[in-house]
PDB file of N, CA and C in Angstrom:
ATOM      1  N   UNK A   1      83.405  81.822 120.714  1.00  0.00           N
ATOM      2  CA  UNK A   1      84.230  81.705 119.532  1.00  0.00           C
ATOM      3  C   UNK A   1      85.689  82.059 119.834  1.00  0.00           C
ATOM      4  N   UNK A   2      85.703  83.100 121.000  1.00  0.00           N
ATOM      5  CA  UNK A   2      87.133  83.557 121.042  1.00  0.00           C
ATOM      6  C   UNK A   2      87.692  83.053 122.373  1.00  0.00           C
ATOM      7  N   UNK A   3      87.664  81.890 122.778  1.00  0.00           N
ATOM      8  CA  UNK A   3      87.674  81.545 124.056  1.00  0.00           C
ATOM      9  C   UNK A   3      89.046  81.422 124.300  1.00  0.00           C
ATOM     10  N   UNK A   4      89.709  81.478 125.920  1.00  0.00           N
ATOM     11  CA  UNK A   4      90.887  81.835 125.467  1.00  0.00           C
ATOM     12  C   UNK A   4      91.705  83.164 124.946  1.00  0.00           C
ATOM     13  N   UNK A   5      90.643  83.432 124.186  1.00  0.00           N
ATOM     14  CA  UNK A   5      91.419  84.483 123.379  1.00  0.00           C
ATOM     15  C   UNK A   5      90.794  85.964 123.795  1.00  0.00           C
ATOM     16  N   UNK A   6      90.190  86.296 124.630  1.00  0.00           N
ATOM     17  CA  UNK A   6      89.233  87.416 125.130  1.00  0.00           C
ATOM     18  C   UNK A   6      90.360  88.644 125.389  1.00  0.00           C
ATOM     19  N   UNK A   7      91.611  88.387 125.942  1.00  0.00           N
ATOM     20  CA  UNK A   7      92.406  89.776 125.988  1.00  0.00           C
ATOM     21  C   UNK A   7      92.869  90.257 125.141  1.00  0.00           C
ATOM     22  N   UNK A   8      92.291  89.700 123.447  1.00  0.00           N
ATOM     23  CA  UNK A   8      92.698  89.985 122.466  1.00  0.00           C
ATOM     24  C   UNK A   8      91.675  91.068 122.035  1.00  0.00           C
ATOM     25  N   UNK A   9      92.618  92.717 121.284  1.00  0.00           N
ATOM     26  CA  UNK A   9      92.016  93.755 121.118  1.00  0.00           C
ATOM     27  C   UNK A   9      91.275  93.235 120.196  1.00  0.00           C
ATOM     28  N   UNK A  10      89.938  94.114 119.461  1.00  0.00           N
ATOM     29  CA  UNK A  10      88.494  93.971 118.581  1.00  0.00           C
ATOM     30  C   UNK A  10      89.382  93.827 117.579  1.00  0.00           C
ATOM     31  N   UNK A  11      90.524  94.869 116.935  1.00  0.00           N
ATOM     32  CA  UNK A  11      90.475  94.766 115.592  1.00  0.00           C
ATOM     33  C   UNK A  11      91.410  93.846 115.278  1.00  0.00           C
ATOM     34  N   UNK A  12      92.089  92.679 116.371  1.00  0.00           N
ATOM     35  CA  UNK A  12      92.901  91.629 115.853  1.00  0.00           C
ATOM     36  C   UNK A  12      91.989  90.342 115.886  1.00  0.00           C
ATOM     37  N   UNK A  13      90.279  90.590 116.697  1.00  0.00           N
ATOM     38  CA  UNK A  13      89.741  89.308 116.607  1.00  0.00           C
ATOM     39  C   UNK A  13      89.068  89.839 115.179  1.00  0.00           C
ATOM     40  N   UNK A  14      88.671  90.941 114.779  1.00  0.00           N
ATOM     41  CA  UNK A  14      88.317  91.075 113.406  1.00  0.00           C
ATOM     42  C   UNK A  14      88.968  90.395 112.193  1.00  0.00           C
ATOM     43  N   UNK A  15      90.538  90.803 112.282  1.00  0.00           N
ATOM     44  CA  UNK A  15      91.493  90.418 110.886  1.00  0.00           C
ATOM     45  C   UNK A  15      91.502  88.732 111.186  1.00  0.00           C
ATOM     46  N   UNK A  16      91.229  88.409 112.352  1.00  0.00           N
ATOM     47  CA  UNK A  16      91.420  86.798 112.630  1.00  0.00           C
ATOM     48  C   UNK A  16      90.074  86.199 111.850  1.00  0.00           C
ATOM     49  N   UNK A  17      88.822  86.989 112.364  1.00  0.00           N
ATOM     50  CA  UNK A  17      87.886  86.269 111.607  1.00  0.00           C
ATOM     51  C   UNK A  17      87.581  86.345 110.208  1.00  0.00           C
ATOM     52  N   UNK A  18      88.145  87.376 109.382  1.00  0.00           N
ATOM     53  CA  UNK A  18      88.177  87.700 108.473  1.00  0.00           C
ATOM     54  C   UNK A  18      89.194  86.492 107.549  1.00  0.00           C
ATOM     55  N   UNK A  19      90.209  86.240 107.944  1.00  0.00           N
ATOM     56  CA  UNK A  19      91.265  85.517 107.338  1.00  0.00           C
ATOM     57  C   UNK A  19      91.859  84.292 107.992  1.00  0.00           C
ATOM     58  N   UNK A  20      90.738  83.687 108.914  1.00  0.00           N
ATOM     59  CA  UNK A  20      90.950  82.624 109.308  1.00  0.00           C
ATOM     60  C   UNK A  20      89.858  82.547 110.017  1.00  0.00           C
ATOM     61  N   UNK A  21      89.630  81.117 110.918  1.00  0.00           N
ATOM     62  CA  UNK A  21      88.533  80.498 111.461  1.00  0.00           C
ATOM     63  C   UNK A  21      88.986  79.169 112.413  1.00  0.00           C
ATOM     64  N   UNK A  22      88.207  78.982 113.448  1.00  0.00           N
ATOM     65  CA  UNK A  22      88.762  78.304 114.650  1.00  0.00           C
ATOM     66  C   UNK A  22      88.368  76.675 114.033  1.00  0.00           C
ATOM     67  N   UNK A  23      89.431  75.784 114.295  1.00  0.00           N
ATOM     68  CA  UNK A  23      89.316  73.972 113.778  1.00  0.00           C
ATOM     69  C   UNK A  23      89.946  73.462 115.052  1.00  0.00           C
ATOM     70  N   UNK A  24      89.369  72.058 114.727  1.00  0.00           N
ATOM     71  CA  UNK A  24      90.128  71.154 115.571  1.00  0.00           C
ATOM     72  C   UNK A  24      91.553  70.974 115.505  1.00  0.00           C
ATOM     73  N   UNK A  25      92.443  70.431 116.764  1.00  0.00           N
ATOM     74  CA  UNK A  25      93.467  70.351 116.442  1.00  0.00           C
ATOM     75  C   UNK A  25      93.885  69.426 115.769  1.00  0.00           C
ATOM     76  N   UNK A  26      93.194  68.235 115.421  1.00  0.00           N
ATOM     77  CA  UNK A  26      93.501  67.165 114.692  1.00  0.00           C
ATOM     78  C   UNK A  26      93.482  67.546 112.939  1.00  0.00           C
ATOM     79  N   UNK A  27      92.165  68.366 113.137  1.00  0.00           N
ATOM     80  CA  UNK A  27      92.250  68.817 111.612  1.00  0.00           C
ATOM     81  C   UNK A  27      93.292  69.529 111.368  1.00  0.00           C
ATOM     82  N   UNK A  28      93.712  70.581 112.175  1.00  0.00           N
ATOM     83  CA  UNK A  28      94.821  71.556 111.558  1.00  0.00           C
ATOM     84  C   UNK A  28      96.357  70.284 111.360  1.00  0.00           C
ATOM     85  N   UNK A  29      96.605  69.293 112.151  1.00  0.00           N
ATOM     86  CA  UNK A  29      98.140  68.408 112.221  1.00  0.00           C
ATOM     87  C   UNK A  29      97.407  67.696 110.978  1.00  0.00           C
ATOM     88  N   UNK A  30      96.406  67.428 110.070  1.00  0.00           N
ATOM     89  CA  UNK A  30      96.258  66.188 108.953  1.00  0.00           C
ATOM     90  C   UNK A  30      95.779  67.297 107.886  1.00  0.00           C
ATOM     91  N   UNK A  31      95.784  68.526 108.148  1.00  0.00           N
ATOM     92  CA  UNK A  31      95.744  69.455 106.575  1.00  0.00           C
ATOM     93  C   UNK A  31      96.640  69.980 106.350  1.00  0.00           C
ATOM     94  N   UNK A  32      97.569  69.686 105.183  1.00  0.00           N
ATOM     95  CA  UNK A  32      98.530  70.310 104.639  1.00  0.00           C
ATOM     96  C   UNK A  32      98.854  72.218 104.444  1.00  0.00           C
ATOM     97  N   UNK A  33      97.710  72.227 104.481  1.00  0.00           N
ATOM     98  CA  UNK A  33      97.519  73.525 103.700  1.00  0.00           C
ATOM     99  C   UNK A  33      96.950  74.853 104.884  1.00  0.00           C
ATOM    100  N   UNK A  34      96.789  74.217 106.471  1.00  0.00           N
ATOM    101  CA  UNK A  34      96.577  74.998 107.171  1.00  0.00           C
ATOM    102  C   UNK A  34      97.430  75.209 107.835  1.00  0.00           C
ATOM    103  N   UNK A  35      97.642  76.788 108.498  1.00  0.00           N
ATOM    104  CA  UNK A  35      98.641  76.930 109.668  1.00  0.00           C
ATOM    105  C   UNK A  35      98.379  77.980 110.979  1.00  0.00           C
ATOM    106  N   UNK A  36      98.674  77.587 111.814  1.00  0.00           N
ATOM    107  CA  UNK A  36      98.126  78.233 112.872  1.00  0.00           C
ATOM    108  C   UNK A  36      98.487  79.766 113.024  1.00  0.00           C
ATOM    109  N   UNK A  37      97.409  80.201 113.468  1.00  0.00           N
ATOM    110  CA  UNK A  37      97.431  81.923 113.797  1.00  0.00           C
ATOM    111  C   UNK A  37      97.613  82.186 114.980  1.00  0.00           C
ATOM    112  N   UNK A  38      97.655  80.962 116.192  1.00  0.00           N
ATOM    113  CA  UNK A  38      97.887  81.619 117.371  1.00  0.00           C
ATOM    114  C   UNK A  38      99.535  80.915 118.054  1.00  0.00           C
ATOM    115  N   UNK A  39      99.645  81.777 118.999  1.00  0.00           N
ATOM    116  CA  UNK A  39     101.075  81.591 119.732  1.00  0.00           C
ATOM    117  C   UNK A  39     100.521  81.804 121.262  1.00  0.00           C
ATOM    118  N   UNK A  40     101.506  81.220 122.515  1.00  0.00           N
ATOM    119  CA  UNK A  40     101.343  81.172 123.423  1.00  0.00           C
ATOM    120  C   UNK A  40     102.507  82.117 123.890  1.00  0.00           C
ATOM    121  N   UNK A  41     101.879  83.665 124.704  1.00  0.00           N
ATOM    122  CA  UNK A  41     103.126  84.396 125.080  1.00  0.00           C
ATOM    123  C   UNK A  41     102.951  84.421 126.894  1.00  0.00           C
ATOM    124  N   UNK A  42     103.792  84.771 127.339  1.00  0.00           N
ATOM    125  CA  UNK A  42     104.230  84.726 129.320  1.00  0.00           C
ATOM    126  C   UNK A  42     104.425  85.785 129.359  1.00  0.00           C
ATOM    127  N   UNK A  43     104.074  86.370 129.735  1.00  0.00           N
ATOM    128  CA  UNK A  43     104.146  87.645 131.059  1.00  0.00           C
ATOM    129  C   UNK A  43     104.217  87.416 132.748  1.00  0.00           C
ATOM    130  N   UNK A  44     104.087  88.519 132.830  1.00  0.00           N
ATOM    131  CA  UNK A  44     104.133  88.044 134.597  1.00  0.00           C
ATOM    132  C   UNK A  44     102.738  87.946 134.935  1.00  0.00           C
ATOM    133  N   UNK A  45     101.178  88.407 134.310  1.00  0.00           N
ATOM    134  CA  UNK A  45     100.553  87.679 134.924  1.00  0.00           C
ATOM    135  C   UNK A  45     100.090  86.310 134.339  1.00  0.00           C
ATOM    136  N   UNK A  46     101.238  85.266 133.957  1.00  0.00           N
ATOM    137  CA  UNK A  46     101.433  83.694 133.875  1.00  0.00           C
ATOM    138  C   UNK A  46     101.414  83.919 131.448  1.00  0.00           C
ATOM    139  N   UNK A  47     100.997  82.877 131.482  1.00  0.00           N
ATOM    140  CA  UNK A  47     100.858  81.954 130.383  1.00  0.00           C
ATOM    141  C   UNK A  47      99.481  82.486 129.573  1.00  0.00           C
ATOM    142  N   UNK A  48      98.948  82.951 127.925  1.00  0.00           N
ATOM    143  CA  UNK A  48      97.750  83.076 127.578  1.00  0.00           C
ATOM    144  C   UNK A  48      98.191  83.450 125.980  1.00  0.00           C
ATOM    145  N   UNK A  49      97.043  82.544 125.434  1.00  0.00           N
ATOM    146  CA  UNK A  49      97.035  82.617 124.093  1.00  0.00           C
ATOM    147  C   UNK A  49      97.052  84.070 123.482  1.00  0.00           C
ATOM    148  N   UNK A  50      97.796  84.107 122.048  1.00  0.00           N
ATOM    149  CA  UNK A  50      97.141  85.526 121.549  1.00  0.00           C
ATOM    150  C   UNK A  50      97.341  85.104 120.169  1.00  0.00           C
ATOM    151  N   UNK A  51      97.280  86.059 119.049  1.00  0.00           N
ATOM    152  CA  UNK A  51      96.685  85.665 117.717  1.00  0.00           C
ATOM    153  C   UNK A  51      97.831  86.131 116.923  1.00  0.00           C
ATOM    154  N   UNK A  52      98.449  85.234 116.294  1.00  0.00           N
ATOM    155  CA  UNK A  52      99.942  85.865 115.550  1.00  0.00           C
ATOM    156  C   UNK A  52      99.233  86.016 114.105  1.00  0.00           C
ATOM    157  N   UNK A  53      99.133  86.945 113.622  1.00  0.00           N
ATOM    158  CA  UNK A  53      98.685  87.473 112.313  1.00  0.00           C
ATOM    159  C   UNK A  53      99.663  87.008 110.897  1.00  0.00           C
ATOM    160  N   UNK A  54     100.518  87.435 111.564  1.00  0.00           N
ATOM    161  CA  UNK A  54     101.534  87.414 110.677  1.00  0.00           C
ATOM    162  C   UNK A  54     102.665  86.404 110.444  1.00  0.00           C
ATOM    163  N   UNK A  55     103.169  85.963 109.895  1.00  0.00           N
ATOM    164  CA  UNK A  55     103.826  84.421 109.669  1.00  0.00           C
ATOM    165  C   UNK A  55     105.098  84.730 108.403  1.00  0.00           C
ATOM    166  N   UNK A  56     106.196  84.198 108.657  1.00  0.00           N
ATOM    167  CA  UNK A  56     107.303  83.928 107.503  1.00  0.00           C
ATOM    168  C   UNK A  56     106.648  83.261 106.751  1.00  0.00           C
ATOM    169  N   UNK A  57     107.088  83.808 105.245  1.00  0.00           N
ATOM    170  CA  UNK A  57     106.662  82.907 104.166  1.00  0.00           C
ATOM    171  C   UNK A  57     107.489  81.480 104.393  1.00  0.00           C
ATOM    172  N   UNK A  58     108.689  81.994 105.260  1.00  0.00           N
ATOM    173  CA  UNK A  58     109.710  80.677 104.806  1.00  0.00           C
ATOM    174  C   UNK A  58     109.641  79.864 106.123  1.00  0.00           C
ATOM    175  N   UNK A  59     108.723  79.786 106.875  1.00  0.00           N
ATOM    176  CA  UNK A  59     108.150  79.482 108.121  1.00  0.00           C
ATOM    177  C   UNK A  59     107.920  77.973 107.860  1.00  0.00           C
ATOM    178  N   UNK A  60     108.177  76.965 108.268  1.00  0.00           N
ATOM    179  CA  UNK A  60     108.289  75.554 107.989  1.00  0.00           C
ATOM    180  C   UNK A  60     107.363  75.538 109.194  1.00  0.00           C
ATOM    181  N   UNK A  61     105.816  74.748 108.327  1.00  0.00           N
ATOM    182  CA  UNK A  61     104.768  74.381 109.232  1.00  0.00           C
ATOM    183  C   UNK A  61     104.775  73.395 110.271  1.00  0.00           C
ATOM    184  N   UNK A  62     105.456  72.398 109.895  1.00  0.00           N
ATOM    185  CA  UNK A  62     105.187  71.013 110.677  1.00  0.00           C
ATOM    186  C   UNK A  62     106.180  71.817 112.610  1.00  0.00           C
ATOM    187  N   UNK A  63     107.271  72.897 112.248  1.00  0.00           N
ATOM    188  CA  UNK A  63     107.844  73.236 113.188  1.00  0.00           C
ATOM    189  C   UNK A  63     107.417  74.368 113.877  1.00  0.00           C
ATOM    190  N   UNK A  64     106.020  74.820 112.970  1.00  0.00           N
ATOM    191  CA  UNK A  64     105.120  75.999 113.972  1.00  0.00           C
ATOM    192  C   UNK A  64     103.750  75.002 114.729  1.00  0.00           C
ATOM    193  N   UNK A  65     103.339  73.827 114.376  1.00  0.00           N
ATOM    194  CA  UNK A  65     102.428  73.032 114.961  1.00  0.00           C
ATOM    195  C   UNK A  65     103.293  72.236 116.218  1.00  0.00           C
ATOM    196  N   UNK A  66     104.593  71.728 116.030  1.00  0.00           N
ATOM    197  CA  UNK A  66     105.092  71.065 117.177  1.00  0.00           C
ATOM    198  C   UNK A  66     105.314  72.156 118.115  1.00  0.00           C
ATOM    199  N   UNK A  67     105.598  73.346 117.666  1.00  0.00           N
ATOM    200  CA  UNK A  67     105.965  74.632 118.729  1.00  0.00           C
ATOM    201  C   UNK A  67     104.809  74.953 119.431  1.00  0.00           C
ATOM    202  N   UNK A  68     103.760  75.518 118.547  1.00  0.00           N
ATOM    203  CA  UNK A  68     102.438  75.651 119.431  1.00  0.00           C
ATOM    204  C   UNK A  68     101.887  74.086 120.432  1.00  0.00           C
ATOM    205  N   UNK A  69     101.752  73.232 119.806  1.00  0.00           N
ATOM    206  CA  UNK A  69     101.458  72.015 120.790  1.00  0.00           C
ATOM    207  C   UNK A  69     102.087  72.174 121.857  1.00  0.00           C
ATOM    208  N   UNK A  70     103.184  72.162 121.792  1.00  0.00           N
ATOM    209  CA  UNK A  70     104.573  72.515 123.613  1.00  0.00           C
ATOM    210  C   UNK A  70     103.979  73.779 123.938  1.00  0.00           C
ATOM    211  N   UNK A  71     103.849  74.467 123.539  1.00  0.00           N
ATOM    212  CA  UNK A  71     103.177  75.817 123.981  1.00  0.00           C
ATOM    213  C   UNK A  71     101.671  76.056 124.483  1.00  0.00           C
ATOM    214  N   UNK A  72     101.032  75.381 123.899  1.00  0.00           N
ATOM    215  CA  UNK A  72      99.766  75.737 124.319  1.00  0.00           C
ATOM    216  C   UNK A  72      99.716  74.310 125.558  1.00  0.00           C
ATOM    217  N   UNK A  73     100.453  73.457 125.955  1.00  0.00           N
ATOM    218  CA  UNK A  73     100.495  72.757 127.397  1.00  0.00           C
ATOM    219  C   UNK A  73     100.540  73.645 128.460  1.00  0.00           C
ATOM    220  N   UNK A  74     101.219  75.031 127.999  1.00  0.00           N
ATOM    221  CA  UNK A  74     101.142  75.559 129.226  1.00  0.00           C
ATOM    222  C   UNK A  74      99.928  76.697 129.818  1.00  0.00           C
ATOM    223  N   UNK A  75      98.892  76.272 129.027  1.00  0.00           N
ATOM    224  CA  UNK A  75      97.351  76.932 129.571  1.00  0.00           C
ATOM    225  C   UNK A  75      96.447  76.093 129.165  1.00  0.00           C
ATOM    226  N   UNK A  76      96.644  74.943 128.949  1.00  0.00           N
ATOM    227  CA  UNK A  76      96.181  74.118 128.740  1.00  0.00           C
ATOM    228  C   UNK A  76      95.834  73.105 127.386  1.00  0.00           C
ATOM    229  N   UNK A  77      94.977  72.289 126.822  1.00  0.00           N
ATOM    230  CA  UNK A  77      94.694  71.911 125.539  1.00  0.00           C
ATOM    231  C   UNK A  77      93.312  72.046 125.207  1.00  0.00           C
ATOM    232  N   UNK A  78      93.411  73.422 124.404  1.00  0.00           N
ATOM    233  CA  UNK A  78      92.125  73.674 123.659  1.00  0.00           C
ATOM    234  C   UNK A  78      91.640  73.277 122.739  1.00  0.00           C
ATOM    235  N   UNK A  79      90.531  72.849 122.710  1.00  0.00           N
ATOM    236  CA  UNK A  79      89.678  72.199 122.097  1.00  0.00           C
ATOM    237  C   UNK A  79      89.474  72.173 120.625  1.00  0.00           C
ATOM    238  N   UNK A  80      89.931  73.622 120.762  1.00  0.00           N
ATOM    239  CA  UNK A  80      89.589  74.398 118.709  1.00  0.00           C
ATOM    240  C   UNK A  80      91.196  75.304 119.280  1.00  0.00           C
ATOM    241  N   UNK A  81      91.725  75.682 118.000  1.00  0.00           N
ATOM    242  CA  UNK A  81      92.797  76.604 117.695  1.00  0.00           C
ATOM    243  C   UNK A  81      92.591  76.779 116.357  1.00  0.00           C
ATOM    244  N   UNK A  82      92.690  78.738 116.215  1.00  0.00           N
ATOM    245  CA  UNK A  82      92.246  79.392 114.740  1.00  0.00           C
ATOM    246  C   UNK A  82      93.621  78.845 113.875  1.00  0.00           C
ATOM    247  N   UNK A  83      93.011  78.920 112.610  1.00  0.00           N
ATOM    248  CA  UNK A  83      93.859  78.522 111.648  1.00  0.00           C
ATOM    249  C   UNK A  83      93.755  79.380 110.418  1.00  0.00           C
ATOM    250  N   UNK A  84      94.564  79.598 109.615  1.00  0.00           N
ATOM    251  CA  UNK A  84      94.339  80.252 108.375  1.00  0.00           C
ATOM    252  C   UNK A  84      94.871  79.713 106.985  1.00  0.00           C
ATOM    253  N   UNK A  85      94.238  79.648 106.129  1.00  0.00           N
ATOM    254  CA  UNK A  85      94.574  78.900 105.124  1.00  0.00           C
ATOM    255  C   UNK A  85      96.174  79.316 104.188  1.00  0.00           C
ATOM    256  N   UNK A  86      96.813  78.163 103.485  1.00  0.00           N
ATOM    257  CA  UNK A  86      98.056  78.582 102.868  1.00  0.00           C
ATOM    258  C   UNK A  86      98.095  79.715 101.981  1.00  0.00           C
ATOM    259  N   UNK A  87      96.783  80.360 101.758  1.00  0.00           N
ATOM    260  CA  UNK A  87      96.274  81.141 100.705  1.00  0.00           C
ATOM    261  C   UNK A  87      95.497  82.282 100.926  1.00  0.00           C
ATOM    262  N   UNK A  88      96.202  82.568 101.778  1.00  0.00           N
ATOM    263  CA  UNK A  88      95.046  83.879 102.385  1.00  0.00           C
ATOM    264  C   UNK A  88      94.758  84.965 101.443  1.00  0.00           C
ATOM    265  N   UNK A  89      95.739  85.297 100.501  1.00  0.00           N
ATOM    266  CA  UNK A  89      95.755  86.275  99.592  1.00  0.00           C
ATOM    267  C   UNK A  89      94.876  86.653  98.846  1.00  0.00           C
ATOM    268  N   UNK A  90      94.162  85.611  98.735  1.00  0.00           N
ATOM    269  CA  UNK A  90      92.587  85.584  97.766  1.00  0.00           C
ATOM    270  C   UNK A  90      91.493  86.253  97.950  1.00  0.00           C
ATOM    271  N   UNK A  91      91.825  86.542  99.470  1.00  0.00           N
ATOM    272  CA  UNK A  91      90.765  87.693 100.311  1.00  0.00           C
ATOM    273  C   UNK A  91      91.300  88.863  99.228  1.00  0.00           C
ATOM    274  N   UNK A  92      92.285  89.006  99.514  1.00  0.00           N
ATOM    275  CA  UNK A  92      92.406  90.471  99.294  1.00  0.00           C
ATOM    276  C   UNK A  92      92.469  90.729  97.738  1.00  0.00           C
ATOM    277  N   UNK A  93      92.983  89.804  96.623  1.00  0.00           N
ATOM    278  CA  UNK A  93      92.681  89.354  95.877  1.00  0.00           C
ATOM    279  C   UNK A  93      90.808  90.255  95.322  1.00  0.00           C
ATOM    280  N   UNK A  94      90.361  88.780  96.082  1.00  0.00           N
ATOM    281  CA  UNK A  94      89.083  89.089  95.659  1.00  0.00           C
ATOM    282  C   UNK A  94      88.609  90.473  96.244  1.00  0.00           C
ATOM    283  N   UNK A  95      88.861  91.014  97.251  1.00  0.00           N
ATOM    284  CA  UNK A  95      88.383  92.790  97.506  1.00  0.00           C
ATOM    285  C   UNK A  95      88.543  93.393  96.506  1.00  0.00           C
ATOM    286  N   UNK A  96      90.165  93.551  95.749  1.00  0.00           N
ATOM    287  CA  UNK A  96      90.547  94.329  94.592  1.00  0.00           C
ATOM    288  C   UNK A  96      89.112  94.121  93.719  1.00  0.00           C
ATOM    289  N   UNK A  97      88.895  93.344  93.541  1.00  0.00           N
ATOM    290  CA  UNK A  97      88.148  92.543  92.156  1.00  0.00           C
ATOM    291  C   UNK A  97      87.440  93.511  92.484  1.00  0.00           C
ATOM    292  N   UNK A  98      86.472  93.466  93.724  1.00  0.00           N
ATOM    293  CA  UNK A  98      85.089  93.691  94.057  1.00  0.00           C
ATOM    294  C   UNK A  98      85.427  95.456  93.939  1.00  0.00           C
ATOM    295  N   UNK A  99      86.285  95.944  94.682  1.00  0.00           N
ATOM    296  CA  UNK A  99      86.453  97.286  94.276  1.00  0.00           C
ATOM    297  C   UNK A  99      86.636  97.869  92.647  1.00  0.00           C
ATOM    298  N   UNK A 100      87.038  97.105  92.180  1.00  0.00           N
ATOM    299  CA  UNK A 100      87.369  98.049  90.825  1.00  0.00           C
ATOM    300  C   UNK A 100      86.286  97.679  89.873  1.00  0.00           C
ATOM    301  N   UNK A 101      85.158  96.615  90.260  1.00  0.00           N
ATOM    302  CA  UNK A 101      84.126  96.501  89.640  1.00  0.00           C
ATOM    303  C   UNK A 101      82.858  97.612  89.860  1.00  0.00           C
ATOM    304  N   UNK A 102      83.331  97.920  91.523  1.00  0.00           N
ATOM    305  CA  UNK A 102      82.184  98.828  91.853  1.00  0.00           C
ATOM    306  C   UNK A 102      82.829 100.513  91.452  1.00  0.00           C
ATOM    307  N   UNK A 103      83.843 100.516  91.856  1.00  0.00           N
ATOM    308  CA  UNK A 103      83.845 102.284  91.541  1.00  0.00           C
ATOM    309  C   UNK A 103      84.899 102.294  90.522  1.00  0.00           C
ATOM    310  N   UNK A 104      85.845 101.473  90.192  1.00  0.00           N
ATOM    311  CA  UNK A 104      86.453 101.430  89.122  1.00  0.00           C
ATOM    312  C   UNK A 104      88.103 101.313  89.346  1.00  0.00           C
ATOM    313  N   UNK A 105      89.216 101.922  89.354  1.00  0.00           N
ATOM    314  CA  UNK A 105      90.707 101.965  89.445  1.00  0.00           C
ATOM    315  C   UNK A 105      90.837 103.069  90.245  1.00  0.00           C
ATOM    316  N   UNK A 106      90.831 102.566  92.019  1.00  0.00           N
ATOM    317  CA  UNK A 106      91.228 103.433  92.593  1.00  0.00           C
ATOM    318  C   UNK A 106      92.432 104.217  92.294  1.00  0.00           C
ATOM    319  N   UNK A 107      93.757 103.690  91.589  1.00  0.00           N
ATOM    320  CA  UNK A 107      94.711 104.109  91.544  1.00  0.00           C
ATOM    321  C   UNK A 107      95.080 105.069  90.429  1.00  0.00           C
ATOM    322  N   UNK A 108      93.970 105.001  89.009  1.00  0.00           N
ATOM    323  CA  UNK A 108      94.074 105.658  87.706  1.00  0.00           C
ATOM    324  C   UNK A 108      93.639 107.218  88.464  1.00  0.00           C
ATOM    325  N   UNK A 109      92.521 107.425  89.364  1.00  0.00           N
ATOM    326  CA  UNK A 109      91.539 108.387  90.132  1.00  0.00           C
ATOM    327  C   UNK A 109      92.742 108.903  90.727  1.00  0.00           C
ATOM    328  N   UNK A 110      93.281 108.432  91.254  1.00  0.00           N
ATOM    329  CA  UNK A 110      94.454 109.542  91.904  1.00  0.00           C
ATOM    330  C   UNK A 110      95.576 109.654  91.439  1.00  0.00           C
ATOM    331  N   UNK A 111      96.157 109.158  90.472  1.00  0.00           N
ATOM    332  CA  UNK A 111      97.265 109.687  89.588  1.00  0.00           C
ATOM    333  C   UNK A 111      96.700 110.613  88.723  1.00  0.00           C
ATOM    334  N   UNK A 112      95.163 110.391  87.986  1.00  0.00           N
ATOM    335  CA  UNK A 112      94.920 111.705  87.266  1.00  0.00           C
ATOM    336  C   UNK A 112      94.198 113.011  88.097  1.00  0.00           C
ATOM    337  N   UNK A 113      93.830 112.974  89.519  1.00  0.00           N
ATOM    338  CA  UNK A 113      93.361 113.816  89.702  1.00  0.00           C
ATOM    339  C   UNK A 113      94.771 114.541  90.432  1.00  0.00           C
ATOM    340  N   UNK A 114      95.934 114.161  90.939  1.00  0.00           N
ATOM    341  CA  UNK A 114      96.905 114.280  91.198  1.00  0.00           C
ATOM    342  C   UNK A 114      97.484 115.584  89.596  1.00  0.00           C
ATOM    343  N   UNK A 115      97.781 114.573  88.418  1.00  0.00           N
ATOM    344  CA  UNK A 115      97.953 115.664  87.302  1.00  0.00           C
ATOM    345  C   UNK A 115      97.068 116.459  87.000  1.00  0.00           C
ATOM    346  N   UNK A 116      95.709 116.663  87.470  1.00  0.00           N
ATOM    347  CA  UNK A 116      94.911 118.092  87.329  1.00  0.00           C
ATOM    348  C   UNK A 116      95.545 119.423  87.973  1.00  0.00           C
ATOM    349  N   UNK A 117      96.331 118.898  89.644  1.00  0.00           N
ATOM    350  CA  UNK A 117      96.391 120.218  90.077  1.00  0.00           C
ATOM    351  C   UNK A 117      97.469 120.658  89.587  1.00  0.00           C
TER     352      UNK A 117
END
């Protein structure tokens, strides 16, 4: 699943699988709405993918897919590259939900136990 991507630490292939998922490259250049999570960085020992998490909102896609394409020539052309949707927010979104259904307003719990002491 993480091929390529193996010198990448556990908890960045975690947030990757969590908020994105590996596609073809054809699918990611004909969906509007996807954009790539990985970048190609050089060091001195050569050329190797790693997982950019994080992205400008004001990040113009069509010029992060022509960048990675020139970029990923130089370790080759992989087969799948992770992608994450225009909307990632919904994860977290939906956690809130799921938290304040199960134990209630984390945030009411510590502003009033805060005015107890």
């Amino acid at each position: 699943m993480f091929e390529g991507l193996r010198l990448e630490p556990r908890w960045k292939k975690a947030l990757a699988f969590v908020t994105g998922y590996p596609t073809g490259w054809s699918k990611l250049e004909s969906t509007f709405y996807l954009y790539p999570m990985e970048e190609v960085s050089e060091d001195s020992s050569g050329a190797h993918r790693r997982f950019r998490l994080f992205a400008s909102a004001e990040a113009d896609r069509n010029e992060m897919i022509s960048s990675l394409s020139r970029s990923l020539r130089k370790v080759g052309t992989p087969d799948t590259v992770w992608v994450t949707p225009g909307i990632p927010m919904l994860l977290f979104i939906l956690l809130g939900v799921v938290i304040t259904l199960i134990i209630g307003d984390p945030i009411f719990y510590t502003v009033l136990s805060m005015a107890k002491r």
